[in-house]
N, C-alpha and C. Protein backbone atom coordinates (compact mmCIF):
# COMPACT_ATOMS: atom_id res chain seq x y z
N UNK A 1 -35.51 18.49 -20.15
CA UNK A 1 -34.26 18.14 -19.51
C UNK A 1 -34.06 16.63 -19.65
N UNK A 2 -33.13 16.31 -19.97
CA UNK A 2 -32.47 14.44 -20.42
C UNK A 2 -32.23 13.83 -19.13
N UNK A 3 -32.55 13.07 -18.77
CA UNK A 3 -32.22 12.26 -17.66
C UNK A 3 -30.76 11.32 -17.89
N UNK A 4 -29.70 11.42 -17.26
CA UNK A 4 -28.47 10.41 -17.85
C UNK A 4 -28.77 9.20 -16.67
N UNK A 5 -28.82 8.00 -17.12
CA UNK A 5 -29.05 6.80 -16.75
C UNK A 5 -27.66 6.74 -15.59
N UNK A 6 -28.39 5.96 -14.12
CA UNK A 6 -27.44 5.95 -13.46
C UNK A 6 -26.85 4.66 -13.51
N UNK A 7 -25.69 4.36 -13.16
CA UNK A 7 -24.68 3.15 -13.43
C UNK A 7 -24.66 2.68 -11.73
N UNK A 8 -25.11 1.75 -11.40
CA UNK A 8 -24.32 1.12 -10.34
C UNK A 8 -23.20 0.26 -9.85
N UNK A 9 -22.69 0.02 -9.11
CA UNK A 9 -21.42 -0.83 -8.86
C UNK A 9 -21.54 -2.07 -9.42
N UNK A 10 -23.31 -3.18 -9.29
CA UNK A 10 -23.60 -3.86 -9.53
C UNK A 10 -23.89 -4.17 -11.50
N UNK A 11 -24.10 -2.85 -11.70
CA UNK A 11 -24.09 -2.61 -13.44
C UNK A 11 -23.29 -2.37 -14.30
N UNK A 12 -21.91 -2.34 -13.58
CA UNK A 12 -20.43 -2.13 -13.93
C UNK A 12 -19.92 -2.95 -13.93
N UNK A 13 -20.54 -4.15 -12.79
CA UNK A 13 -19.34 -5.37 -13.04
C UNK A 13 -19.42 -6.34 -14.09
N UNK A 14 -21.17 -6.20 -14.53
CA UNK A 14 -21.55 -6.92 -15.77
C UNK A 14 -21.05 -6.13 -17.25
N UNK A 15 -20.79 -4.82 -17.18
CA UNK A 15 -20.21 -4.54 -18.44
C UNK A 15 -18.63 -4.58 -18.47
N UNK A 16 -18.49 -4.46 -19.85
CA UNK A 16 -17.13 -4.38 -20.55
C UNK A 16 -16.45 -3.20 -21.27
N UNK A 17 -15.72 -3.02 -21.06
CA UNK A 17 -15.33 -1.37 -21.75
C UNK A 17 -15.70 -1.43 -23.22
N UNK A 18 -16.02 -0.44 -23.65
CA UNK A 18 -16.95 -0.33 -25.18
C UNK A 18 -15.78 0.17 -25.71
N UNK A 19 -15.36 -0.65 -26.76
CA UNK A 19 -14.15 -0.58 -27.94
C UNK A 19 -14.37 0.36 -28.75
N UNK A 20 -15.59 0.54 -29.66
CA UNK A 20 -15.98 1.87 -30.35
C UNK A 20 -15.62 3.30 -29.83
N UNK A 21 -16.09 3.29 -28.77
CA UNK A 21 -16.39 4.96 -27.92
C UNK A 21 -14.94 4.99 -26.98
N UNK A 22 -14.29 4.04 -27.15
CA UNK A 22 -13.25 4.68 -25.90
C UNK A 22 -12.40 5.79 -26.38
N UNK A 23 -12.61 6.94 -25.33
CA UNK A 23 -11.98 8.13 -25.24
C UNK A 23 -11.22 8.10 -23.86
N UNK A 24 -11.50 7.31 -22.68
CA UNK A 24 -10.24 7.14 -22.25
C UNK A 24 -9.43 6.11 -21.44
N UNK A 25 -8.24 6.15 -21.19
CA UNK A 25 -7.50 5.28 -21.17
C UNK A 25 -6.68 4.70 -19.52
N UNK A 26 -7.03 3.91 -18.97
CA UNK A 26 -6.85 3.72 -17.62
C UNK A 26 -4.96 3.84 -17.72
N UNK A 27 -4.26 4.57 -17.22
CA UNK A 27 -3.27 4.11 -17.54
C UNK A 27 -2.33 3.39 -16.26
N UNK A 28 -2.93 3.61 -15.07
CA UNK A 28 -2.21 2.80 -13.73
C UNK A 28 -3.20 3.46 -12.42
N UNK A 29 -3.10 2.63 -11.53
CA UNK A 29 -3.31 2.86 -9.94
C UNK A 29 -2.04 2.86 -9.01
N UNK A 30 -1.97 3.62 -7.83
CA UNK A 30 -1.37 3.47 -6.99
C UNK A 30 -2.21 3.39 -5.99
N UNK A 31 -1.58 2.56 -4.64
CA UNK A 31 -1.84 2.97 -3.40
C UNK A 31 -0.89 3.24 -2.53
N UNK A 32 -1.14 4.38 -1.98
CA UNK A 32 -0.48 5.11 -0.69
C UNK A 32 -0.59 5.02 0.54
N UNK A 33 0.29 4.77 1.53
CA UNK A 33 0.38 4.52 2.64
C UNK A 33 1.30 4.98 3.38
N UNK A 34 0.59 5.72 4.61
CA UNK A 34 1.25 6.34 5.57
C UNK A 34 2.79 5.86 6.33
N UNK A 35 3.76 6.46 5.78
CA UNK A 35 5.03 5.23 6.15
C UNK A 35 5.26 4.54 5.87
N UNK A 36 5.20 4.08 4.58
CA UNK A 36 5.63 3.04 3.67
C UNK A 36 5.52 3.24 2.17
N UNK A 37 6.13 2.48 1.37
CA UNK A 37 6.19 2.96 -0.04
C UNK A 37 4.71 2.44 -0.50
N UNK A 38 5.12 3.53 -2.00
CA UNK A 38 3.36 2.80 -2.35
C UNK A 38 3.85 1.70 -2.90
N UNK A 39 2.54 1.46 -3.08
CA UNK A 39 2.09 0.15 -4.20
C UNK A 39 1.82 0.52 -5.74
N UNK A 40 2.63 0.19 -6.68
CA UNK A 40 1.89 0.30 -7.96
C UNK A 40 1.36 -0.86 -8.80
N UNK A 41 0.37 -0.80 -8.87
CA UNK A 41 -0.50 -2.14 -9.68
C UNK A 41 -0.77 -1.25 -10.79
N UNK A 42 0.45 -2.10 -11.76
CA UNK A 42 0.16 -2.19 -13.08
C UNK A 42 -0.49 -2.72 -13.83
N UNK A 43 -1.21 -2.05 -14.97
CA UNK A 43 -2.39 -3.07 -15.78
C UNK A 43 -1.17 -3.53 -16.98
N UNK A 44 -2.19 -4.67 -17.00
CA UNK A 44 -1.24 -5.54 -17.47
C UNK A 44 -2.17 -5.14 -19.02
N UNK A 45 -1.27 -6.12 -20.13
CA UNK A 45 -1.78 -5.85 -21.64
C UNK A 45 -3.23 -6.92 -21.41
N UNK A 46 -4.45 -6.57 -22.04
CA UNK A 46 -5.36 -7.11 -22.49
C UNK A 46 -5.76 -8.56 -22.10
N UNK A 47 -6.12 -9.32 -21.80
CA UNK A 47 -5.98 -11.07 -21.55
C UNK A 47 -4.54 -11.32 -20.55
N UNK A 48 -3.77 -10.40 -20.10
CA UNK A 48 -2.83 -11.20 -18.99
C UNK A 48 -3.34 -10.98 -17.84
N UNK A 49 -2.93 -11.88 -16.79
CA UNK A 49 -3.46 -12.18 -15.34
C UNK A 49 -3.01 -11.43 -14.47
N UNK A 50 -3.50 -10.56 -13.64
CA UNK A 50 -2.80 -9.77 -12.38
C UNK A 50 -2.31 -10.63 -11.26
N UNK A 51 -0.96 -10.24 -11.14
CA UNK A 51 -0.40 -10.45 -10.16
C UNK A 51 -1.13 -10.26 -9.08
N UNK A 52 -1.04 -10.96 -7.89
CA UNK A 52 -1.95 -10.50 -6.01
C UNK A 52 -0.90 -9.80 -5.48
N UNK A 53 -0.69 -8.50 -4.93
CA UNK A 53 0.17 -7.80 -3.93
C UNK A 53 -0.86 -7.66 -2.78
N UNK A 54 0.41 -8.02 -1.31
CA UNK A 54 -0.24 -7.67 -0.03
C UNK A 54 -0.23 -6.86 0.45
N UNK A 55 -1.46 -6.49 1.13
CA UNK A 55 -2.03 -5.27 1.83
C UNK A 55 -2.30 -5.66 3.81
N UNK A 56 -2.09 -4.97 4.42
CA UNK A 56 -1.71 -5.53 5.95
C UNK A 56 -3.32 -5.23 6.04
N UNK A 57 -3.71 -5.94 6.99
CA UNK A 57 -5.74 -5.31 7.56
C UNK A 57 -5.54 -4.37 8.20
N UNK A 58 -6.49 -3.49 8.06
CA UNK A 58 -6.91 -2.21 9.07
C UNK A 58 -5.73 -1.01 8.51
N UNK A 59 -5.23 -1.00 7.74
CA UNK A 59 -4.01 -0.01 7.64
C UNK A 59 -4.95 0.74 6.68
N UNK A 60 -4.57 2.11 6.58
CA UNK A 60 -5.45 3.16 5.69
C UNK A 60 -4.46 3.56 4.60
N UNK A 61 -5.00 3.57 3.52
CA UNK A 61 -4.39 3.96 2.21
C UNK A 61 -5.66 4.59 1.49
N UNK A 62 -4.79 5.82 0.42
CA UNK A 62 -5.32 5.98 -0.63
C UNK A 62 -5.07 6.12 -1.70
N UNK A 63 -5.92 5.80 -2.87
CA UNK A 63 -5.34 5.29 -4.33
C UNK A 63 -5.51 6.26 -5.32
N UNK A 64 -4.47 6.38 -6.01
CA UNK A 64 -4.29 7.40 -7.03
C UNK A 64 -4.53 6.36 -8.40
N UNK A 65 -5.38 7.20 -8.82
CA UNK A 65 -5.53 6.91 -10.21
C UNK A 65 -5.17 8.13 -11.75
N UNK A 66 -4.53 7.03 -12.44
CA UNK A 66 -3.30 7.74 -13.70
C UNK A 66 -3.99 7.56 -14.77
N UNK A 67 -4.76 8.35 -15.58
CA UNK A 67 -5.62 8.35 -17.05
C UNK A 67 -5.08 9.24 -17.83
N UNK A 68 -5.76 8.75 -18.88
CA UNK A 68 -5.43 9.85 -20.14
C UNK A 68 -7.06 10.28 -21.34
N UNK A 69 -7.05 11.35 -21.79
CA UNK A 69 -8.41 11.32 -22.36
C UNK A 69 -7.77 11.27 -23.87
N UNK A 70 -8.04 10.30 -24.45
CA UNK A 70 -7.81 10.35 -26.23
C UNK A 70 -8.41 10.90 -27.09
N UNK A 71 -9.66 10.72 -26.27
CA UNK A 71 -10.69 11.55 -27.86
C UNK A 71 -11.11 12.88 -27.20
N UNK A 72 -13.14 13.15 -27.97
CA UNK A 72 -13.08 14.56 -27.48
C UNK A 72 -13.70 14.22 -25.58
N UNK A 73 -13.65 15.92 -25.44
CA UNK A 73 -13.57 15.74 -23.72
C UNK A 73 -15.14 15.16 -23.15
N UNK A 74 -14.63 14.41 -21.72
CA UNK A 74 -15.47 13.81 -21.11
C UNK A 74 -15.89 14.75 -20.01
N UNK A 75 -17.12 14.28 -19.93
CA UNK A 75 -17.73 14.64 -18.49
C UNK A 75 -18.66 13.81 -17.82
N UNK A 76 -18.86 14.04 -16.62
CA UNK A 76 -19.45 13.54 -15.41
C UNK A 76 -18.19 12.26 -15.19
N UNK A 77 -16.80 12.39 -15.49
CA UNK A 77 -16.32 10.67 -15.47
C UNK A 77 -16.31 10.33 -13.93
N UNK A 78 -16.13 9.31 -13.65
CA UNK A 78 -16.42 8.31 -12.71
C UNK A 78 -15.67 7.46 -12.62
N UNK A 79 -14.84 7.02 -11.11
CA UNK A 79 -14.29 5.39 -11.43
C UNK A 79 -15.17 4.58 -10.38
N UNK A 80 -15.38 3.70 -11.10
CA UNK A 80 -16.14 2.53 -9.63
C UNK A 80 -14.97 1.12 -9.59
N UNK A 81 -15.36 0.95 -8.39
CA UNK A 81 -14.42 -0.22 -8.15
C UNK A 81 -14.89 -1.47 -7.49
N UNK A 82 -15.10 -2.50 -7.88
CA UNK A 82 -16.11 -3.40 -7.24
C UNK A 82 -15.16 -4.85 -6.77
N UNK A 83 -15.55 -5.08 -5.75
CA UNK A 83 -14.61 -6.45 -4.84
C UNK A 83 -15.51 -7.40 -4.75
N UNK A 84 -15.08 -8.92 -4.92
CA UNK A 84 -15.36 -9.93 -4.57
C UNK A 84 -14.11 -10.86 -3.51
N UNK A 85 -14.95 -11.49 -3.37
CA UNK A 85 -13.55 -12.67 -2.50
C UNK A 85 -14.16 -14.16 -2.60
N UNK A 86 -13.91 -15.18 -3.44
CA UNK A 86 -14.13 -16.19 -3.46
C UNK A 86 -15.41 -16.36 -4.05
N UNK A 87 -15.52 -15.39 -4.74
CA UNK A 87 -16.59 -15.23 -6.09
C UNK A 87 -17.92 -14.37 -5.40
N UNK A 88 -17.70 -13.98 -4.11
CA UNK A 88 -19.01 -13.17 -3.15
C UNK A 88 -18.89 -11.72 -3.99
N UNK A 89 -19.54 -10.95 -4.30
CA UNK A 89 -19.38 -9.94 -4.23
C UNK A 89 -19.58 -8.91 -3.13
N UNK A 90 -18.50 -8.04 -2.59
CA UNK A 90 -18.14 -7.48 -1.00
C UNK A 90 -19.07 -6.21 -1.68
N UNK A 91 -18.80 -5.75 -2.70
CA UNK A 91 -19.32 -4.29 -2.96
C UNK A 91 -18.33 -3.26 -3.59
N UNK A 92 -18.34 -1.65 -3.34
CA UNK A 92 -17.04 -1.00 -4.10
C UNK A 92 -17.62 0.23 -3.50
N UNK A 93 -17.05 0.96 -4.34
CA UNK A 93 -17.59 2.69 -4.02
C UNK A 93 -17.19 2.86 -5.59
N UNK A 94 -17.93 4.33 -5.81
CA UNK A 94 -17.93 4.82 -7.03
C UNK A 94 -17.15 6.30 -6.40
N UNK A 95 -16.37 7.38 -6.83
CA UNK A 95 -16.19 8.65 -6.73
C UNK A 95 -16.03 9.36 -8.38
N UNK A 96 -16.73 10.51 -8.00
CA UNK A 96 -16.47 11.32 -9.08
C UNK A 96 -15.52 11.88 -9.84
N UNK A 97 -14.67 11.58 -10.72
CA UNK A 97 -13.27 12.74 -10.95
C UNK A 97 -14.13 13.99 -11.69
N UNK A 98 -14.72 14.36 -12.30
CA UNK A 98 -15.24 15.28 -13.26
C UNK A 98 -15.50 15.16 -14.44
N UNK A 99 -14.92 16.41 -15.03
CA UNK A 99 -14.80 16.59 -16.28
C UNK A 99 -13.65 16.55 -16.72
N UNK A 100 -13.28 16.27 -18.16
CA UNK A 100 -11.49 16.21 -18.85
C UNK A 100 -11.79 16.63 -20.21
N UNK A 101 -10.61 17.16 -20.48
CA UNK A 101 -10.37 17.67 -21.95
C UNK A 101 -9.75 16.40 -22.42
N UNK A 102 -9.68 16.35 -23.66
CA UNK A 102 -8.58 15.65 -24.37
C UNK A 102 -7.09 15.98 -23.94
N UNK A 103 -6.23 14.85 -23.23
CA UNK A 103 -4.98 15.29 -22.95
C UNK A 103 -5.20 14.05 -21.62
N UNK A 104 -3.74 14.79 -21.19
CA UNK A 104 -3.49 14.26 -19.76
C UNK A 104 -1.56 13.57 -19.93
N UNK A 105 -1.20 13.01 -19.32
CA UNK A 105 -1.87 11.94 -18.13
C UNK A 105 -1.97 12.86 -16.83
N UNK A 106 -3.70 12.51 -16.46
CA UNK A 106 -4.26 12.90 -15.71
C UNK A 106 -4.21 12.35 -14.42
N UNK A 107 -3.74 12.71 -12.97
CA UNK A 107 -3.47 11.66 -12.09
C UNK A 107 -4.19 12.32 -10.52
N UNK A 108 -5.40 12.08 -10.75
CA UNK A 108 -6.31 12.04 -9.57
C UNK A 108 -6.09 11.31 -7.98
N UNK A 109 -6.00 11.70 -6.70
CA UNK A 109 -6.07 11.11 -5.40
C UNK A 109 -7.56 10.82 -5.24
N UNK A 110 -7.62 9.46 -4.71
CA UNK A 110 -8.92 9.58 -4.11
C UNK A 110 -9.20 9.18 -2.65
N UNK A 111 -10.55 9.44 -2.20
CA UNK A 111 -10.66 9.44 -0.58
C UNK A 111 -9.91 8.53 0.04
N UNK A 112 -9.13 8.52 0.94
CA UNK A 112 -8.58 7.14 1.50
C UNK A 112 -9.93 6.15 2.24
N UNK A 113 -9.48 5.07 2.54
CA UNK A 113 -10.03 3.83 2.90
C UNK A 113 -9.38 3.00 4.03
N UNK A 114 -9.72 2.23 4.37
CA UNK A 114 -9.01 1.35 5.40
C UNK A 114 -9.26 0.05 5.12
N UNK A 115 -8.53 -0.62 4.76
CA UNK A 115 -8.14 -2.30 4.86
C UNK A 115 -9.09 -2.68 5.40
N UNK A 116 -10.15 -3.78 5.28
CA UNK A 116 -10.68 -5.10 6.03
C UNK A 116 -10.01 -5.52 6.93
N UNK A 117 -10.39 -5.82 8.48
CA UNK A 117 -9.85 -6.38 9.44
C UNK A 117 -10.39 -7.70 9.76
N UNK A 118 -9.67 -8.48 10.34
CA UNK A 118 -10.41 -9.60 11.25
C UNK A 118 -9.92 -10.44 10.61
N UNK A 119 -9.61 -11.98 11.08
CA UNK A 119 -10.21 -13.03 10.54
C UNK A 119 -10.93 -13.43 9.02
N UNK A 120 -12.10 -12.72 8.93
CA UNK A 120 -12.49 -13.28 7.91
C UNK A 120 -12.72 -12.30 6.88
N UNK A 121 -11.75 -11.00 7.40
CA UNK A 121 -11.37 -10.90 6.13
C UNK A 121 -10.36 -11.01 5.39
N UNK A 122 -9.48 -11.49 5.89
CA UNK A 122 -7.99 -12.18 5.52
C UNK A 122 -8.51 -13.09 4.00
N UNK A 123 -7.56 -12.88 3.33
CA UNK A 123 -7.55 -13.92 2.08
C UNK A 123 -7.86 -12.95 0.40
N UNK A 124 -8.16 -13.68 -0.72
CA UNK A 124 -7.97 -13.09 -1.53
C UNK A 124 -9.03 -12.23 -2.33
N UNK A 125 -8.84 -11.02 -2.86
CA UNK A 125 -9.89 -10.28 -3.39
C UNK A 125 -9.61 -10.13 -5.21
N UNK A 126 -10.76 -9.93 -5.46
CA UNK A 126 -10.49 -9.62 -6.78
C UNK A 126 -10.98 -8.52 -6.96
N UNK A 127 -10.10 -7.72 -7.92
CA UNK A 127 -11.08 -5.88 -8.09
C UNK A 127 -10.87 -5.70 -9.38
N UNK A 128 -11.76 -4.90 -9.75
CA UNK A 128 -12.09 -4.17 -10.77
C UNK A 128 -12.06 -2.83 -11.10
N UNK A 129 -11.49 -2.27 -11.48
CA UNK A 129 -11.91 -0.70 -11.39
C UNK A 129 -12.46 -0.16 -12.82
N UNK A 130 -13.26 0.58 -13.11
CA UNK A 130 -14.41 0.76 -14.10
C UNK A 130 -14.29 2.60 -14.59
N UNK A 131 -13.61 3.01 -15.39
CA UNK A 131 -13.93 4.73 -15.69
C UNK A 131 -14.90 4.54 -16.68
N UNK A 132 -16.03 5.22 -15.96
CA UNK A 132 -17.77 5.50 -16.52
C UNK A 132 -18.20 6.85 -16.54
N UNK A 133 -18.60 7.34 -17.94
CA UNK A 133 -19.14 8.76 -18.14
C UNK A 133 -20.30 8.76 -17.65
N UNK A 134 -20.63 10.29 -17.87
CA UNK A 134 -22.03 10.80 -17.80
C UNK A 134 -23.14 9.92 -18.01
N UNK A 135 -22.81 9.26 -18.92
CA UNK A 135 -23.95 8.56 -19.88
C UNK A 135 -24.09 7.07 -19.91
N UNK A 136 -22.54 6.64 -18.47
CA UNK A 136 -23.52 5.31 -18.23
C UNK A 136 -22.43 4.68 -18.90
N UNK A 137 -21.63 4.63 -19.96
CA UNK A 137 -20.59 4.04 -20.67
C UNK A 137 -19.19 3.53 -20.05
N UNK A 138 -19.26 2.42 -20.00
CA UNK A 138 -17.95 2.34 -19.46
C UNK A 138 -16.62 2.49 -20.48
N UNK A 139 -15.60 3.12 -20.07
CA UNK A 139 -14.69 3.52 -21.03
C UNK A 139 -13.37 3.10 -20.81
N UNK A 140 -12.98 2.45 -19.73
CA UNK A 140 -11.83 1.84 -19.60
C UNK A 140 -11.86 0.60 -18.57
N UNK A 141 -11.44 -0.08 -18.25
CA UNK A 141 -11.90 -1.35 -17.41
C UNK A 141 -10.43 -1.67 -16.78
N UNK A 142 -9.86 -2.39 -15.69
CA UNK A 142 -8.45 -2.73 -15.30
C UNK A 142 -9.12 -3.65 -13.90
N UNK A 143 -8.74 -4.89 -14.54
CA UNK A 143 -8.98 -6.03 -13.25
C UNK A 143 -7.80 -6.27 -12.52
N UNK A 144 -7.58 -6.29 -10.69
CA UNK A 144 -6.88 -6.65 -10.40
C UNK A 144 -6.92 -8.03 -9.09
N UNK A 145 -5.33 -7.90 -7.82
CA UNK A 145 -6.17 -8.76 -7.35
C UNK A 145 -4.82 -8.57 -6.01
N UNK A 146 -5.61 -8.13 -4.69
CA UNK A 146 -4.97 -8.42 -3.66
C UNK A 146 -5.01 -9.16 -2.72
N UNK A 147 -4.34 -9.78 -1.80
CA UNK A 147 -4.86 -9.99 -0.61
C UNK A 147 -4.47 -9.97 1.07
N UNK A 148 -5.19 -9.80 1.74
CA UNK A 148 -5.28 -8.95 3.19
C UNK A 148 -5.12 -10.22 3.52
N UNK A 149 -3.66 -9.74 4.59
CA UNK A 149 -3.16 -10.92 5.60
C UNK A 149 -2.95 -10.04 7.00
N UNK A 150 -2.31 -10.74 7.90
CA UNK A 150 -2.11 -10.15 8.92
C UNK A 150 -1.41 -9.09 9.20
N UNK A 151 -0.63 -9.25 8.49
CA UNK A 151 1.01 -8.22 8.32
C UNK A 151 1.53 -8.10 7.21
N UNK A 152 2.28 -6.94 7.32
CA UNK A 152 2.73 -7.02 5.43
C UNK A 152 3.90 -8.61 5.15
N UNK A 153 4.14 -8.43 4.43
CA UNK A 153 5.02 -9.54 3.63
C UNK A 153 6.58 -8.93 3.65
N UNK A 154 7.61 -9.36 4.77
CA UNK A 154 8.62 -9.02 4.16
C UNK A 154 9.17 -9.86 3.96
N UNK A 155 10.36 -9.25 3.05
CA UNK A 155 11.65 -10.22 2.12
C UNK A 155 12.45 -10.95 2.58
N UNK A 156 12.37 -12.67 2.17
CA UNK A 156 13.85 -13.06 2.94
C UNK A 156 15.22 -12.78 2.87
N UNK A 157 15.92 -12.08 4.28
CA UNK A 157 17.27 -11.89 4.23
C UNK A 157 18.08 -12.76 3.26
């Protein structure tokens, strides 16, 4: 029996999506929130900078993620998502999506979460989100970047 090498949050943030093997393709995130519109954080093309959108503390959302599989089908895939704030690394969670055929766009919910509260966690984050196979490979990569203030941000009249 093969042992498949496990990937941690911490072993994801040091890799880079592998150009050879990519079979698939991050194609957007959302986040959802109870009574309010979502959020869509778009990946931007290759080398451009993500925009920061605000997120209120303590409010619960959950994020949908939009893929596509190009080549042949994957399994065990995985997205991990790893946060820093002012270069600390906070940590992430990993969840499982499965298995995929070739095809899609594939558009997965995942567990909701709740915002950082307090004081100190107010200010800016940087994220990453990572789709990793069976085998440890990372196959699509999408850096972004929010940050938790007190209240949401509204528009001037």
């Amino acid at each position: 029996m093969s042992e498949h090498p496990t990937v941690s949050v911490a072993d994801a943030a040091a890799a880079g999506p592998t150009r050879e093997a990519r079979t698939v393709q991050l194609l957007g995130l959302a986040l959802q929130f109870s009574g309010r519109e979502d959020i869509f954080v778009p990946v931007p093309p290759k080398g451009a900078a993500s925009v920061p959108f605000t997120l209120k503390e303590g409010t619960d959302c959950r994020a949908v993620v939009r893929f596509r599989v190009d080549g042949p089908s994957v399994t065990g895939l995985k997205i991990i998502d790893v946060r820093s704030m002012s270069g600390v690394e906070l940590g992430g969670r990993e969840v499982l999506l499965g298995d995929f055929r070739r095809g899609g766009p594939y558009e997965l919910a995942l567990p909701p979460e709740r915002v950082p509260s307090g004081p100190r966690a107010r200010g800016l984050y940087d994220v990453y989100a990572a789709l990793i196979d069976a085998e440890g490979r990372v196959l699509d990569r999408h850096d972004y970047r929010f940050e938790v203030k007190r209240d949401w941000e509204t528009p001037d009249p």
